[in-house]
N, C-alpha and C. Protein backbone atom coordinates (compact mmCIF):
# COMPACT_ATOMS: atom_id res chain seq x y z
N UNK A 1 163.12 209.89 63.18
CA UNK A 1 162.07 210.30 64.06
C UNK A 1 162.60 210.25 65.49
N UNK A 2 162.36 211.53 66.04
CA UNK A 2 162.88 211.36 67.41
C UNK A 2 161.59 211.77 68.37
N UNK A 3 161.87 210.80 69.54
CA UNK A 3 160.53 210.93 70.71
C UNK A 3 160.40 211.99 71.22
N UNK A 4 159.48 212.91 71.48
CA UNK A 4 159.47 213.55 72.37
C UNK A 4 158.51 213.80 74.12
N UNK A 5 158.96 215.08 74.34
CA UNK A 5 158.15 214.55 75.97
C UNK A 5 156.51 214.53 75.94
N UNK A 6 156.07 214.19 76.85
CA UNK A 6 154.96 213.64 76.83
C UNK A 6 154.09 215.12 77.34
N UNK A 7 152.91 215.52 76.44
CA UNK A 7 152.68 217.73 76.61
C UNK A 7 151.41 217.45 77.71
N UNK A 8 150.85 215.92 77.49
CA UNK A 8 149.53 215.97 77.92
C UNK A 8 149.73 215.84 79.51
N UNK A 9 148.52 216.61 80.03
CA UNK A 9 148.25 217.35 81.51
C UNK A 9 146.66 216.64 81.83
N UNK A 10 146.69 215.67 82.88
CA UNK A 10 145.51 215.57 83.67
C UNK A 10 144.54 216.92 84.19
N UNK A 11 144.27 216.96 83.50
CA UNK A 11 142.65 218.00 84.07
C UNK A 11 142.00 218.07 85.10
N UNK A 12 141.79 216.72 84.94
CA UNK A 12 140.28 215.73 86.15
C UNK A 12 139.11 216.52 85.83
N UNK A 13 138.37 216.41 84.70
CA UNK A 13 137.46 216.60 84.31
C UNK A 13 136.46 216.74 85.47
N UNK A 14 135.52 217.64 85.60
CA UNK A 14 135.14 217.56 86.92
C UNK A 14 133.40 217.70 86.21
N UNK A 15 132.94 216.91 86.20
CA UNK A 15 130.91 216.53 85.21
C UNK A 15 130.29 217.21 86.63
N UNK A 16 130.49 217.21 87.50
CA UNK A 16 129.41 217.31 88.75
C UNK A 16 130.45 218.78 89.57
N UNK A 17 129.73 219.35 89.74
CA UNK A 17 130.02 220.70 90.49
C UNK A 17 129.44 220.72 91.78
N UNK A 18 128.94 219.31 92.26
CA UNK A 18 128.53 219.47 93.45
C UNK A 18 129.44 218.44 94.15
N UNK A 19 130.31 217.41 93.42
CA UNK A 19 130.86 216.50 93.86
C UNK A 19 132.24 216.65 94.93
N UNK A 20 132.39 216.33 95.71
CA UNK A 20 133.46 216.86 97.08
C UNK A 20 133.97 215.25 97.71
N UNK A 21 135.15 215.54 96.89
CA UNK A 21 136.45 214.00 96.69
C UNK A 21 136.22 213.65 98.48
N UNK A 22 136.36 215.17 98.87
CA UNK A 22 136.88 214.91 100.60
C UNK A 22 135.74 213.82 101.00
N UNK A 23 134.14 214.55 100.91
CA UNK A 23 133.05 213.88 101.07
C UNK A 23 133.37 212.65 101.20
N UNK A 24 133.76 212.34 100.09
CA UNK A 24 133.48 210.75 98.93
C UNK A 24 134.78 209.54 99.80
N UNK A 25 135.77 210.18 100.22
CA UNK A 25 136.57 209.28 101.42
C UNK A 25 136.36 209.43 102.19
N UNK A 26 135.32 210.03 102.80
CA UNK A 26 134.73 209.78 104.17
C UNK A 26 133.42 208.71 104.23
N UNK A 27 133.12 208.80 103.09
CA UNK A 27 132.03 207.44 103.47
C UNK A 27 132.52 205.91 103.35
N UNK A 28 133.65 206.05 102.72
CA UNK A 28 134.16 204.82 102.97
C UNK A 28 133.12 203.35 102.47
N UNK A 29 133.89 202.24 102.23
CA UNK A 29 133.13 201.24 101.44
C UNK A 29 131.41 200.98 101.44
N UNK A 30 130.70 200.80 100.69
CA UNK A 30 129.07 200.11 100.88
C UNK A 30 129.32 199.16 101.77
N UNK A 31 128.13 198.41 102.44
CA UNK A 31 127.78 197.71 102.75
C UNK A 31 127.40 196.65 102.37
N UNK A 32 127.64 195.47 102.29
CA UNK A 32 127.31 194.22 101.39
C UNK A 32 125.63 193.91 101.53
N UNK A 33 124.93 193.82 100.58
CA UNK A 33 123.58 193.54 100.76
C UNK A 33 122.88 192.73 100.60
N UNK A 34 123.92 191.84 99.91
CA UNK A 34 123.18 190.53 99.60
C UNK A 34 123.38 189.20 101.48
N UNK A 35 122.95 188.58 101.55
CA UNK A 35 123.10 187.32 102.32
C UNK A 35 124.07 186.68 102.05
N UNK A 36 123.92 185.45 103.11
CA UNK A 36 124.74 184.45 102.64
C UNK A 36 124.19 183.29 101.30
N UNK A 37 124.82 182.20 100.78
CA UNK A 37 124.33 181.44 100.44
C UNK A 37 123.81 180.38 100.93
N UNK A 38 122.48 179.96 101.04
CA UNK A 38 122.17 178.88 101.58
C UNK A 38 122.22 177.26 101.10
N UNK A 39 123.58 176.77 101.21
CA UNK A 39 123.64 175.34 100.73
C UNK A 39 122.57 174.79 100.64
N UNK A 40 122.58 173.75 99.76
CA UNK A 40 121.73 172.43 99.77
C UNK A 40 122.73 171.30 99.67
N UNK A 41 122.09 170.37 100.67
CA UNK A 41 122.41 168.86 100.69
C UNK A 41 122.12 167.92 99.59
N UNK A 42 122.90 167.09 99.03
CA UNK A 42 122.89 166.81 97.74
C UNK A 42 123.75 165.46 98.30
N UNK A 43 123.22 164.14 97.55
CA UNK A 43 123.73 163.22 98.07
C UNK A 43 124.46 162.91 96.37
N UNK A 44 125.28 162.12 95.87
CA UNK A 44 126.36 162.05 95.09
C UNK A 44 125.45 160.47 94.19
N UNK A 45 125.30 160.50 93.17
CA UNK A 45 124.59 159.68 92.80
C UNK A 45 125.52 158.00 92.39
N UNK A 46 126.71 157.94 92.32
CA UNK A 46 127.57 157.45 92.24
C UNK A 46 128.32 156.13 93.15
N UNK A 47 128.82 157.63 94.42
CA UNK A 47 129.27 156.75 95.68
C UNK A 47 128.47 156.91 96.68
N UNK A 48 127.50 157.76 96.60
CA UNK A 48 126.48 158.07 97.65
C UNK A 48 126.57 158.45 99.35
N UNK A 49 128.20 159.56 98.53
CA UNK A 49 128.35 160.31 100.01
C UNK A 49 127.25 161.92 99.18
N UNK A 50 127.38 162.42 101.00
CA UNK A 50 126.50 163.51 100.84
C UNK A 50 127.21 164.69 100.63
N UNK A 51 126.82 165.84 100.30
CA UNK A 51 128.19 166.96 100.20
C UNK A 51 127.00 168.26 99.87
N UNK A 52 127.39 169.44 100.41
CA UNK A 52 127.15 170.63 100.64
C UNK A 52 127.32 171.49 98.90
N UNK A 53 126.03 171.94 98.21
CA UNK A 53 126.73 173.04 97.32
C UNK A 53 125.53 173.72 96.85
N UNK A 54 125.91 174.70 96.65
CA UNK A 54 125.26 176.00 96.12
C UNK A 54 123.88 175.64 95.06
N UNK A 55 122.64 176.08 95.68
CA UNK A 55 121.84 175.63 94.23
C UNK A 55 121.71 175.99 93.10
N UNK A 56 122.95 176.96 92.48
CA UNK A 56 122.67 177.59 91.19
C UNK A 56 123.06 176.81 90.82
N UNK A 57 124.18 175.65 91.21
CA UNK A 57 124.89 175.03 90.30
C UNK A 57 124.43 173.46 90.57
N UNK A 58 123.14 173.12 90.80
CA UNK A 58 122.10 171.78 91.23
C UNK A 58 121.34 171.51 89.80
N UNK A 59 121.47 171.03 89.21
CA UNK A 59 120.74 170.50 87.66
C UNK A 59 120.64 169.34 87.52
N UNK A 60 119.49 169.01 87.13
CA UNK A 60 119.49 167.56 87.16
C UNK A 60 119.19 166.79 88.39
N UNK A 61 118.86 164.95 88.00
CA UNK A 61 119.08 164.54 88.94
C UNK A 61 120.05 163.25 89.82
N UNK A 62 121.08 163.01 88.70
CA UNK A 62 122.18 162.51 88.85
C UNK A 62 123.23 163.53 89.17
N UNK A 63 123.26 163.93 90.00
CA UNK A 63 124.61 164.74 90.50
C UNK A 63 125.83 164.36 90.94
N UNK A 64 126.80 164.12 90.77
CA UNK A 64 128.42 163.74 91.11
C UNK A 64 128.95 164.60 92.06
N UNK A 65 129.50 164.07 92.84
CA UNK A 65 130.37 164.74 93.60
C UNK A 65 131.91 165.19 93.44
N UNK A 66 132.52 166.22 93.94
CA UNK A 66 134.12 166.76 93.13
C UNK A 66 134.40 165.46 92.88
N UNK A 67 134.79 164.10 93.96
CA UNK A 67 135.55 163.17 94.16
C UNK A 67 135.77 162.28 92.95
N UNK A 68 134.07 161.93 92.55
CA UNK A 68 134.04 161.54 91.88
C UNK A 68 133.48 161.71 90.14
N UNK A 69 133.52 163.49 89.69
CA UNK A 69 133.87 163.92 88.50
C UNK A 69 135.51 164.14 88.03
N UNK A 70 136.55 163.31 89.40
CA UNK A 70 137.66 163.62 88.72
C UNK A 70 138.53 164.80 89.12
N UNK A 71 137.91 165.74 89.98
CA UNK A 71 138.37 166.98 90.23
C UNK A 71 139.37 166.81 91.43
């Protein structure tokens, strides 16, 4: 069996007949829409320093701090 060359040809399928590439690099990136995150203060149930973090990740009410889960 011997290889041969490769026959297949990019097309660029084109679904939208109204779509204009040029357009589409001229608008250049979105805009970010979300905010910032707003910390919560969370004191460390352990050594009972205080430390800054995100409330998705707040459960419970013994919370550890990096220092002292080891991290």
């Amino acid at each position: 069996m011997r290889a041969r060359k490769n026959q297949w040809v990019d097309g660029g399928e084109d679904r939208d007949p109204e779509f204009d590439p040029a357009k589409f690099e001229k608008m250049g990136k979105a805009a970010r829409q979300r905010g910032k995150v707003k910390k919560r203060t969370i004191e460390c149930h352990v050594c009972g320093r205080s430390f800054a973090v995100n409330p998705a990740y707040v459960h419970g009410e013994f919370t550890r701090c990096n220092r002292c889960t080891g991290r």
